[in-house]
C-alpha atoms as a PDB file:
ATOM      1  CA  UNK A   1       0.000   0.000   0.000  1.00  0.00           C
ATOM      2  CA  UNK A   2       1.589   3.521  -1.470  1.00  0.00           C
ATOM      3  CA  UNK A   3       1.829   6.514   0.913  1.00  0.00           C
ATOM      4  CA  UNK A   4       0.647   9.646   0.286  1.00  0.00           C
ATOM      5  CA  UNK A   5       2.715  12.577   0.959  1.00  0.00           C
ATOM      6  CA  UNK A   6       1.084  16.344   0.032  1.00  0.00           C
ATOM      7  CA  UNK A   7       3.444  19.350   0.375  1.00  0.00           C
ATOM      8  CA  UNK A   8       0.811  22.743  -0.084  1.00  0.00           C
ATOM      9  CA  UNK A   9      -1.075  22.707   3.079  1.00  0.00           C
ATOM     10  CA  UNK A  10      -4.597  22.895   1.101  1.00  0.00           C
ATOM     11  CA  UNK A  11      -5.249  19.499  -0.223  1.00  0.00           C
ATOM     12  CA  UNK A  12      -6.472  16.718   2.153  1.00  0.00           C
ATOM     13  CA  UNK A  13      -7.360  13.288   1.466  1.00  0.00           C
ATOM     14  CA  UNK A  14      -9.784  11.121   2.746  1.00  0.00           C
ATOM     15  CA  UNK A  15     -10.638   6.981   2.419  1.00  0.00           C
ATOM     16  CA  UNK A  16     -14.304   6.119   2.835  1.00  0.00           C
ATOM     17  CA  UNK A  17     -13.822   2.828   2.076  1.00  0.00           C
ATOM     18  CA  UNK A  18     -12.752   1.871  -1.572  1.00  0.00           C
ATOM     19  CA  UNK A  19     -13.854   5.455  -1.957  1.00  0.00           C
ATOM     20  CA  UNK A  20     -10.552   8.428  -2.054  1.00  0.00           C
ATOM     21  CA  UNK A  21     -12.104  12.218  -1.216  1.00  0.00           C
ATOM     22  CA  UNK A  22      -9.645  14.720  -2.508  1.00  0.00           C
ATOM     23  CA  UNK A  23     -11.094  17.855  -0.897  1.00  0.00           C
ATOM     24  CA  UNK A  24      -9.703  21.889  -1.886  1.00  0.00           C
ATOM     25  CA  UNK A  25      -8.781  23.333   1.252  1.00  0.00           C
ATOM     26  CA  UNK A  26      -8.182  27.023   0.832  1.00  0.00           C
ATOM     27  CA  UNK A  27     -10.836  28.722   1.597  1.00  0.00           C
ATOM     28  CA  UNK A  28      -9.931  32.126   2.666  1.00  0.00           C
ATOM     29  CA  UNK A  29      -8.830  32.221  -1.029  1.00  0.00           C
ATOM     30  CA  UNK A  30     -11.686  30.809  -2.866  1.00  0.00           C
ATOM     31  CA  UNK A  31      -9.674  27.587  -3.317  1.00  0.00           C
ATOM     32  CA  UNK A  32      -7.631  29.487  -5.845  1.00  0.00           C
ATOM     33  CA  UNK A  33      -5.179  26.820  -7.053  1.00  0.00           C
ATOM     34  CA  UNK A  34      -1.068  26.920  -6.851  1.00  0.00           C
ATOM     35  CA  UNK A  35       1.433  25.321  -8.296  1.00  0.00           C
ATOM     36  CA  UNK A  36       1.764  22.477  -5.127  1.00  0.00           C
ATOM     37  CA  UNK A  37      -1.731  22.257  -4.793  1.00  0.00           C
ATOM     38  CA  UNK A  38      -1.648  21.039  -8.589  1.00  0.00           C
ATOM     39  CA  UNK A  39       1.139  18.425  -7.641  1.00  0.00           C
ATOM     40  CA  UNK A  40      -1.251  17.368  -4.384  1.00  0.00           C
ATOM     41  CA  UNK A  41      -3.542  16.625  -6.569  1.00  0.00           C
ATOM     42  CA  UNK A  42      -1.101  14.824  -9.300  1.00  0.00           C
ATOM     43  CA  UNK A  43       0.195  13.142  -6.320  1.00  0.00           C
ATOM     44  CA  UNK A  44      -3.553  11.973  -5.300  1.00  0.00           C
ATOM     45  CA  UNK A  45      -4.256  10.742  -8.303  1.00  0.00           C
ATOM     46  CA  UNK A  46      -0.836   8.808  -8.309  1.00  0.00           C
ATOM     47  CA  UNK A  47      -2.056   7.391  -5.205  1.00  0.00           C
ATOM     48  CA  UNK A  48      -5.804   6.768  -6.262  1.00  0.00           C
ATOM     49  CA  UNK A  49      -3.882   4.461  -9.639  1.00  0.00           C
ATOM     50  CA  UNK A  50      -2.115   2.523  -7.639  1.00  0.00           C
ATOM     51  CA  UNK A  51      -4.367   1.445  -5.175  1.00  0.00           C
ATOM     52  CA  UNK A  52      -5.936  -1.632  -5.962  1.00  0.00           C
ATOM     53  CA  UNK A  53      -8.260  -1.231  -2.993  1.00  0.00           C
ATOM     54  CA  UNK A  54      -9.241   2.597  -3.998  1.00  0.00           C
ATOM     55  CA  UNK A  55     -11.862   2.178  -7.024  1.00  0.00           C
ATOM     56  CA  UNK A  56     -13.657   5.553  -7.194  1.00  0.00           C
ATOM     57  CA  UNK A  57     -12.401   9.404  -6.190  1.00  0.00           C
ATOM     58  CA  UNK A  58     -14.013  12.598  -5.425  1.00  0.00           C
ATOM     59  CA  UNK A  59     -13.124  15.911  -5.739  1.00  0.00           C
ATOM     60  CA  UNK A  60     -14.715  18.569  -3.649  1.00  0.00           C
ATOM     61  CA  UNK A  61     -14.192  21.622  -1.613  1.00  0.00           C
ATOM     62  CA  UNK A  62     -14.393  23.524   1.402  1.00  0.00           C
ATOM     63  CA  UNK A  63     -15.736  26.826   1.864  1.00  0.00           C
ATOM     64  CA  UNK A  64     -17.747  29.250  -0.809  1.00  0.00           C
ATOM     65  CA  UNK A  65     -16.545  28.284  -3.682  1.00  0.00           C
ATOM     66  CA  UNK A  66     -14.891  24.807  -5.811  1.00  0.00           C
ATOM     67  CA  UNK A  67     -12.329  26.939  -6.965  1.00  0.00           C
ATOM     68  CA  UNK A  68     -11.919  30.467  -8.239  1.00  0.00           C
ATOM     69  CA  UNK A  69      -9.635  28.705 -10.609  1.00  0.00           C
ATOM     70  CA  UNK A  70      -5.439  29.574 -11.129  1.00  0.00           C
ATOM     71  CA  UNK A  71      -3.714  31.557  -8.543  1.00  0.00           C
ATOM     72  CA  UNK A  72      -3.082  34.769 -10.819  1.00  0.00           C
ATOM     73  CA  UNK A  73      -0.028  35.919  -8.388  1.00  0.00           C
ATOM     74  CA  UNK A  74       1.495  32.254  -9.314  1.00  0.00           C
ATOM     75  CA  UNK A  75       0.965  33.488 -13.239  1.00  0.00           C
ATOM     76  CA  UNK A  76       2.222  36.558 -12.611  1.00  0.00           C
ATOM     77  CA  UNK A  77       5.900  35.221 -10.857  1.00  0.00           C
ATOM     78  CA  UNK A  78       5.976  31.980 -13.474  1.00  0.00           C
ATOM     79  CA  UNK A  79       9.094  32.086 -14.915  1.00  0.00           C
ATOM     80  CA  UNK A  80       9.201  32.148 -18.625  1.00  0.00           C
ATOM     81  CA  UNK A  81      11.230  29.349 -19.196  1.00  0.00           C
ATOM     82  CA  UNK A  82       8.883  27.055 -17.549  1.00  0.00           C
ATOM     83  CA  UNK A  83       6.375  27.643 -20.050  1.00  0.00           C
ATOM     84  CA  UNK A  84       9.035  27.446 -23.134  1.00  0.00           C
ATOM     85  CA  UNK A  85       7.982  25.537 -26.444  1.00  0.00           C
ATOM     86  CA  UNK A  86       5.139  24.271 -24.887  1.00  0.00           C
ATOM     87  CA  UNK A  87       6.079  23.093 -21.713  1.00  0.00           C
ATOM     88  CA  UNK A  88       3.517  21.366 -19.905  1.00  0.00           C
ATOM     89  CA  UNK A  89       2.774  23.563 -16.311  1.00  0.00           C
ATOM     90  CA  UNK A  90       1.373  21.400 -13.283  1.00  0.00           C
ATOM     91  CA  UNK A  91      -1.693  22.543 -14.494  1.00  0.00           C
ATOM     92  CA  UNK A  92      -1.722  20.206 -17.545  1.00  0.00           C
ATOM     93  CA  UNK A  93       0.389  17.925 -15.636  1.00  0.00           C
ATOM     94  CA  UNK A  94      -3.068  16.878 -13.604  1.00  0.00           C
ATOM     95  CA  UNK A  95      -5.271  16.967 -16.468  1.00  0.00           C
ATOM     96  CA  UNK A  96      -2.568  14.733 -18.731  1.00  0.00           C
ATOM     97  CA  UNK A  97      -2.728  11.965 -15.591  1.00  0.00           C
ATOM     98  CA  UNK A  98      -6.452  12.649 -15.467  1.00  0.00           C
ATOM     99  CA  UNK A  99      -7.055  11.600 -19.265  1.00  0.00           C
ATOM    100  CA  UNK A 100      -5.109   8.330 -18.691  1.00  0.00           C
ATOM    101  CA  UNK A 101      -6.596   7.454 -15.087  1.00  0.00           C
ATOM    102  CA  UNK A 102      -8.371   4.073 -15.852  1.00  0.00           C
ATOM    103  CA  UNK A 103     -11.099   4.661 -12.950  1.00  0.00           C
ATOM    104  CA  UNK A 104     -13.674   7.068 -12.087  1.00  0.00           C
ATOM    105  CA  UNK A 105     -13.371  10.517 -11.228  1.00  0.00           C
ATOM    106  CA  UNK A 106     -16.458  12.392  -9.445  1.00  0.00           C
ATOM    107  CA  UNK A 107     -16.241  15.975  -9.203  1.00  0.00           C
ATOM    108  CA  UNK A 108     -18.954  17.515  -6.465  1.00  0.00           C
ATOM    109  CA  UNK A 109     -19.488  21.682  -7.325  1.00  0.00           C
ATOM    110  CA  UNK A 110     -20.405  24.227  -5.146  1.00  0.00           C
ATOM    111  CA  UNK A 111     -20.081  28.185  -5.677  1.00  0.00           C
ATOM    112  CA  UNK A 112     -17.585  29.271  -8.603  1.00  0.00           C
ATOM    113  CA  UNK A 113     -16.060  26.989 -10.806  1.00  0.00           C
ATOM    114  CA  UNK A 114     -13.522  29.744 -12.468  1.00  0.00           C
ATOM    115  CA  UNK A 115     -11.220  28.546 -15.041  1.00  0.00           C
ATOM    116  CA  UNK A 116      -9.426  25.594 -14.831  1.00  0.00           C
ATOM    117  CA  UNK A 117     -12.758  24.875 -11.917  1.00  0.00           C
ATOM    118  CA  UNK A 118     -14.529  24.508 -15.477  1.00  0.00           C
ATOM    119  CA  UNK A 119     -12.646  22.988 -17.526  1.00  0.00           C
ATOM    120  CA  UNK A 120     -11.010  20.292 -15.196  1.00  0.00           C
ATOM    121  CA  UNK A 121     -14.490  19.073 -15.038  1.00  0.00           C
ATOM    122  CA  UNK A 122     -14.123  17.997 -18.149  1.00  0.00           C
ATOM    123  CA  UNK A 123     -11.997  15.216 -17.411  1.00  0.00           C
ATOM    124  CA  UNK A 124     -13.935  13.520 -14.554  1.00  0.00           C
ATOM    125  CA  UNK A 125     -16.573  11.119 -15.658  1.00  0.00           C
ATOM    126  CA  UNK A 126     -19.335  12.308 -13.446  1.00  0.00           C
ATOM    127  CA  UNK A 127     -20.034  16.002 -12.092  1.00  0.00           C
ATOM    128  CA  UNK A 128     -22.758  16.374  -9.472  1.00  0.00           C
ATOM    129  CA  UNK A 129     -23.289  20.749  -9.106  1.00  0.00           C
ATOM    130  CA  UNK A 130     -24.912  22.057  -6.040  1.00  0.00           C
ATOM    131  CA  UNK A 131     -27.788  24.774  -7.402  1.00  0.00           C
ATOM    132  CA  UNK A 132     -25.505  27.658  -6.232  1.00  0.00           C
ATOM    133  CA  UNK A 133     -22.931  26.127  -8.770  1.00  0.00           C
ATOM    134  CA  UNK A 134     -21.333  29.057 -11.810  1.00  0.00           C
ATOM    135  CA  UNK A 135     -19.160  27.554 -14.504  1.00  0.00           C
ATOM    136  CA  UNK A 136     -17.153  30.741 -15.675  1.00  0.00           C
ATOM    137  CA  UNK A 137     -13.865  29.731 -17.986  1.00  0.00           C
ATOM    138  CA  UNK A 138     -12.477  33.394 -17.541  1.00  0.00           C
ATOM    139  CA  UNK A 139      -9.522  33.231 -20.183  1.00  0.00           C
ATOM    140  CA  UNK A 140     -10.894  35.752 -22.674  1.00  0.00           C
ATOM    141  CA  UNK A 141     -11.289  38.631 -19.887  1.00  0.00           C
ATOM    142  CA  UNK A 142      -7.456  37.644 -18.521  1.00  0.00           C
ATOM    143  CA  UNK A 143      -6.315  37.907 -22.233  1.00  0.00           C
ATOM    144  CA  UNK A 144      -5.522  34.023 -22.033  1.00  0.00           C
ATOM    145  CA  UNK A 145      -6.815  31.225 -24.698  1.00  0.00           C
ATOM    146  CA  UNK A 146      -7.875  28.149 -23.547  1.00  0.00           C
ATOM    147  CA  UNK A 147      -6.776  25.541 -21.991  1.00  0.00           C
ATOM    148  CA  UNK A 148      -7.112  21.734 -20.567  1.00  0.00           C
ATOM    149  CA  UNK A 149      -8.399  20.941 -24.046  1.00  0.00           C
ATOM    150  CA  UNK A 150     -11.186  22.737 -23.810  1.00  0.00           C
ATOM    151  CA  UNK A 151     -11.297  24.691 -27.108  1.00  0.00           C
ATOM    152  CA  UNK A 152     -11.752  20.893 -28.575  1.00  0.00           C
ATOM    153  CA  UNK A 153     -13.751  18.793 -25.924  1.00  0.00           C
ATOM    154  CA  UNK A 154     -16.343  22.034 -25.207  1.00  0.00           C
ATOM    155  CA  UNK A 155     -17.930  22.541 -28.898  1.00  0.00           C
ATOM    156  CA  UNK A 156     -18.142  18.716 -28.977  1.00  0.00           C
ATOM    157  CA  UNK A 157     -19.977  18.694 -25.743  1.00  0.00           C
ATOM    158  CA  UNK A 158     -21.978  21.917 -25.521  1.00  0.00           C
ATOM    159  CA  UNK A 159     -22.675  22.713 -29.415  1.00  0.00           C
ATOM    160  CA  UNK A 160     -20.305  25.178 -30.495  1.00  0.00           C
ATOM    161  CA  UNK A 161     -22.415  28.567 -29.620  1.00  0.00           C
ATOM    162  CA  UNK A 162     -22.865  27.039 -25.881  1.00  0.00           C
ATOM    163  CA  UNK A 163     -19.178  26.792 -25.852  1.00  0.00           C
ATOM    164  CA  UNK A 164     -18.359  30.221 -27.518  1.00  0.00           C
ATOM    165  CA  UNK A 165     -20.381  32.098 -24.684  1.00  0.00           C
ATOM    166  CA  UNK A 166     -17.771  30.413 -22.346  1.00  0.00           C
ATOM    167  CA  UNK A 167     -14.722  30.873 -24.176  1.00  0.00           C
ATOM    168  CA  UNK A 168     -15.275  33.607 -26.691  1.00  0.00           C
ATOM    169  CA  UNK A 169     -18.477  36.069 -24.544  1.00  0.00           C
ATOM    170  CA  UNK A 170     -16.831  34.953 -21.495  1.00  0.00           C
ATOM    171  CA  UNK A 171     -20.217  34.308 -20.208  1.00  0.00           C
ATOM    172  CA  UNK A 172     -21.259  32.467 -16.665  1.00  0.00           C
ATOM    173  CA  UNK A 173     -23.131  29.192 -16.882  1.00  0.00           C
ATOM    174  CA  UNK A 174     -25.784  28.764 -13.918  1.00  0.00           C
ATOM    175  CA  UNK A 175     -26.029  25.147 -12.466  1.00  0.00           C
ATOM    176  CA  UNK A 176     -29.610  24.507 -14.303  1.00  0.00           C
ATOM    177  CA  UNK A 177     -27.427  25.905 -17.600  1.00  0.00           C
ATOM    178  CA  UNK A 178     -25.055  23.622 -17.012  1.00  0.00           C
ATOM    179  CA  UNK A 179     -27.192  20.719 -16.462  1.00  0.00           C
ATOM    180  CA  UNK A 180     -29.498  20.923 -19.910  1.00  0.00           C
ATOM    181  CA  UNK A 181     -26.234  21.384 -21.752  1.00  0.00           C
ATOM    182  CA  UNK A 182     -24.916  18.447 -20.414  1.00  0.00           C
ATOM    183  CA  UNK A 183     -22.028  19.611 -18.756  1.00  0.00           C
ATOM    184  CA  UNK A 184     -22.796  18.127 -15.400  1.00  0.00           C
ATOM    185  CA  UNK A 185     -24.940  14.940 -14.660  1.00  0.00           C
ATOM    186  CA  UNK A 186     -26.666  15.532 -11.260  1.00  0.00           C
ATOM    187  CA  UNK A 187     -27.863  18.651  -9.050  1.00  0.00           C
ATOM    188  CA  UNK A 188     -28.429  18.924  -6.040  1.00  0.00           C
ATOM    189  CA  UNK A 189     -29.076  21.862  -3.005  1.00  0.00           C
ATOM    190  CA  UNK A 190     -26.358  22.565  -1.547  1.00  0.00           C
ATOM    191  CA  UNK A 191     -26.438  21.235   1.744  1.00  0.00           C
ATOM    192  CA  UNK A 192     -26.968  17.805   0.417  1.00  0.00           C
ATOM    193  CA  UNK A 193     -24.122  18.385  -2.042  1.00  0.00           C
ATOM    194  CA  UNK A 194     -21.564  16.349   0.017  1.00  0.00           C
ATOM    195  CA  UNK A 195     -23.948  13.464   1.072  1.00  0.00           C
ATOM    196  CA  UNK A 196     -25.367  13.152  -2.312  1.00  0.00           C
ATOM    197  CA  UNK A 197     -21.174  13.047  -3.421  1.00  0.00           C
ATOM    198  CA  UNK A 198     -20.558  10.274  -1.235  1.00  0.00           C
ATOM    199  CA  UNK A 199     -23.582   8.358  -1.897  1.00  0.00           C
ATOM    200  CA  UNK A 200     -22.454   8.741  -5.449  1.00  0.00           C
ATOM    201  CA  UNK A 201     -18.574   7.797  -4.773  1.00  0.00           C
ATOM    202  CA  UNK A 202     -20.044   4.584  -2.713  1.00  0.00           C
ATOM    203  CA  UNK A 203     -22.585   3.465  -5.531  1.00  0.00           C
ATOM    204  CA  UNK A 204     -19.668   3.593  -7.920  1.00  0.00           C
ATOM    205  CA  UNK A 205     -16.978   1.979  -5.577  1.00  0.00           C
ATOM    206  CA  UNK A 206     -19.158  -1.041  -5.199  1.00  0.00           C
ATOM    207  CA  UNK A 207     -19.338  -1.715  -8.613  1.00  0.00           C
ATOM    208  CA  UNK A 208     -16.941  -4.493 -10.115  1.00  0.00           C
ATOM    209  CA  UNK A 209     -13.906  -2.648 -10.075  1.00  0.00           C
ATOM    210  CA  UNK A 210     -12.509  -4.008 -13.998  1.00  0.00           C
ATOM    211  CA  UNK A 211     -15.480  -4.034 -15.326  1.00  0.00           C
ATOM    212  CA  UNK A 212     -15.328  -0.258 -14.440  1.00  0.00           C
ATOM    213  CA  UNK A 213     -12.139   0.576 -15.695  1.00  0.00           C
ATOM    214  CA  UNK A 214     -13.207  -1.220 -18.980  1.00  0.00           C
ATOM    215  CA  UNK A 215     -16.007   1.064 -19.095  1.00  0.00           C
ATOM    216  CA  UNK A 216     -14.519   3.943 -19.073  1.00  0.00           C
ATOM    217  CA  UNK A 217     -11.769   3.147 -21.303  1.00  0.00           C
ATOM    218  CA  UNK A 218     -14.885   2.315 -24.176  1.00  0.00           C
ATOM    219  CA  UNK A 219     -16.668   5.152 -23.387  1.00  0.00           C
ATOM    220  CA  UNK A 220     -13.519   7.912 -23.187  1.00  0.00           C
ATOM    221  CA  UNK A 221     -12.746   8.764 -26.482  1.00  0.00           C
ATOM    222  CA  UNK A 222     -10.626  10.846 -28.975  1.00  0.00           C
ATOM    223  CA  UNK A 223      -7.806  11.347 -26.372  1.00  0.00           C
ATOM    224  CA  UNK A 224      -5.018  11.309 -28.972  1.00  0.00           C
ATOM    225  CA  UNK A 225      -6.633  14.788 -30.096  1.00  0.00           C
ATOM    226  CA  UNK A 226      -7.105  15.920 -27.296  1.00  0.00           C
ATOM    227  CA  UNK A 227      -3.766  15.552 -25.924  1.00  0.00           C
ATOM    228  CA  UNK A 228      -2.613  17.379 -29.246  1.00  0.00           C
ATOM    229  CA  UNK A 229      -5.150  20.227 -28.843  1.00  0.00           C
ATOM    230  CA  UNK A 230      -3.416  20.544 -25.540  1.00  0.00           C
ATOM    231  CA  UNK A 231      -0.273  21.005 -26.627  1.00  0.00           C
ATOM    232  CA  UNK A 232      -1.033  23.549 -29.045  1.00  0.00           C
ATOM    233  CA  UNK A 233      -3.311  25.493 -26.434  1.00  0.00           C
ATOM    234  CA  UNK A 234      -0.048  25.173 -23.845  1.00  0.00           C
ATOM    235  CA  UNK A 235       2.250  26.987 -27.322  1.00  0.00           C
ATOM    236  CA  UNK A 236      -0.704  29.588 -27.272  1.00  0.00           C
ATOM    237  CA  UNK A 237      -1.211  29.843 -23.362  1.00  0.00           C
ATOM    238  CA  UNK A 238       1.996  30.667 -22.590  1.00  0.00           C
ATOM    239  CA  UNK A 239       2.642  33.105 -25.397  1.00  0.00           C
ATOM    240  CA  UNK A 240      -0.296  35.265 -23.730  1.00  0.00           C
ATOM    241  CA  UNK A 241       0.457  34.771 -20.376  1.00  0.00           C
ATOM    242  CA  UNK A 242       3.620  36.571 -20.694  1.00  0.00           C
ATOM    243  CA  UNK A 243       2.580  39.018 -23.054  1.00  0.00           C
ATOM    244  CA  UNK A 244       2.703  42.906 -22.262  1.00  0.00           C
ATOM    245  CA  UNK A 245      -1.288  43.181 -22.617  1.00  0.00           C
ATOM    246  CA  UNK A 246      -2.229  39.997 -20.231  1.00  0.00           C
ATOM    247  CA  UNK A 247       0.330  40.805 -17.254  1.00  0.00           C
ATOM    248  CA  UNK A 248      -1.256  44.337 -16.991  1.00  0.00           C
ATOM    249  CA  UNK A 249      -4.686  42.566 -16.726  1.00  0.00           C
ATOM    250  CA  UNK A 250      -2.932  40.072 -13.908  1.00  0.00           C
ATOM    251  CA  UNK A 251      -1.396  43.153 -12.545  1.00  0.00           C
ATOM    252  CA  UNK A 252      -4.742  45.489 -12.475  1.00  0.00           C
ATOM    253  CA  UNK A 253      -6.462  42.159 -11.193  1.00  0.00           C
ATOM    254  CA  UNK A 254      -4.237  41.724  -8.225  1.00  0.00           C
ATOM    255  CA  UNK A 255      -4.131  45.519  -7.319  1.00  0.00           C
ATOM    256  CA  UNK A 256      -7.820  46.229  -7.631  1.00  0.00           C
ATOM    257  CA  UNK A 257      -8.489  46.051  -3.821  1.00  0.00           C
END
């Protein structure tokens, strides 16, 4: 049995059963996500693979929102190098182990889903959204492009004007919104968001564990492309995220109190 070692202080794990809750602990900053708390959550996933015993995980969070997406001050310090020819950040590092994780990923949404709080989502196999829920991809107002795949897996998913008003109007998508265009599968109220999780993570723990993973490897498709549509949204990302125009946006964003 692997041990699990996190490093950021805001990621926290928890075994119900065969079920692994990886819960967003930074709540005084609206979960916004770092650099470790990426590799906590790499290093989760790491753990949830090679567990024979673990067959399902959650994702969740504490306090008002899922995640107000990337910490801009981490954009704003990234050293340019790091990003060079396409270099994958720990950003895409989670979403690359995500797309080859052979079991199920639940994803429980409360508050803002900003950014990558979006499009992370669409990499776990089930999303349950609390009714307070607001799916809001932010790039275009940061003077980003997007990323996680997103510019290829949302037209697919949404129809190509429902994903335009998240990537291109920058528009926010309520929880019913999100639910007709088949972004997430359940909702819920919020206070029964957690229970209704874990009832959720249980039901799909039980289930015979290879015939899950064989599931989901039939149903997941296309991930050739969409590892290649990452790579060139990583060229593009990066490109903009050091750009004059976007780190005055970071800058004005960061300053605005």
């Amino acid at each position: 049995m692997s041990a699990l070692a996190l490093q950021s202080g805001y990621v926290r794990v928890t075994e119900h059963g065969k079920l692994l809750e990886v819960t967003l602990d930074r709540a005084d900053k609206l979960n916004a996500l770092s650099g470790e708390m990426y590799r906590d959550i790499s290093r989760a996933v790491d753990h949830y693979r090679n567990r024979d015993d673990l067959t399902a995980l959650l994702l969740d969070a504490e306090g008002r929102a899922f995640t107000a997406g990337n910490d801009i001050g981490d954009f704003l310090n990234a050293d340019p190098e790091s990003r060079k020819d396409g270099k994958q950040s720990p950003a895409m590092d989670l979403v690359h182990r995500l797309i080859e994780l052979d079991k199920p990923v639940i994803a429980a949404v409360h508050g803002n889903a900003t950014g990558i709080g979006t499009t992370l989502l669409l990499h776990c196999d089930l999303v349950i959204a609390a009714d307070s829920a607001r799916f809001y991809t932010a790039f275009i107002n940061l003077g980003l492009v997007p990323e996680a795949g997103s510019s290829l897996i949302l037209p697919a998913l949404l129809g190509r004007q429902n994903a335009n008003r998240l990537l291109l109007a920058g528009d926010t998508l309520t929880a019913d919104e999100a639910e007709r265009m088949g972004l997430v599968a359940y909702r819920c109220g919020d206070d029964e968001l957690r229970d209704k999780a874990l009832e959720l993570g249980a039901k799909l723990a039980a289930k015979p564990p290879q015939a899950l993973q064989y599931t989901k490897q039939l149903t997941r498709h296309g991930a050739d492309a969409i590892r290649e549509q990452i790579k060139k949204e990583s060229v593009l990302f990066a490109e903009r995220m050091f750009s004059d125009e976007t780190r005055a946006i970071f800058d004005k964003f960061l300053n605005k109190k």
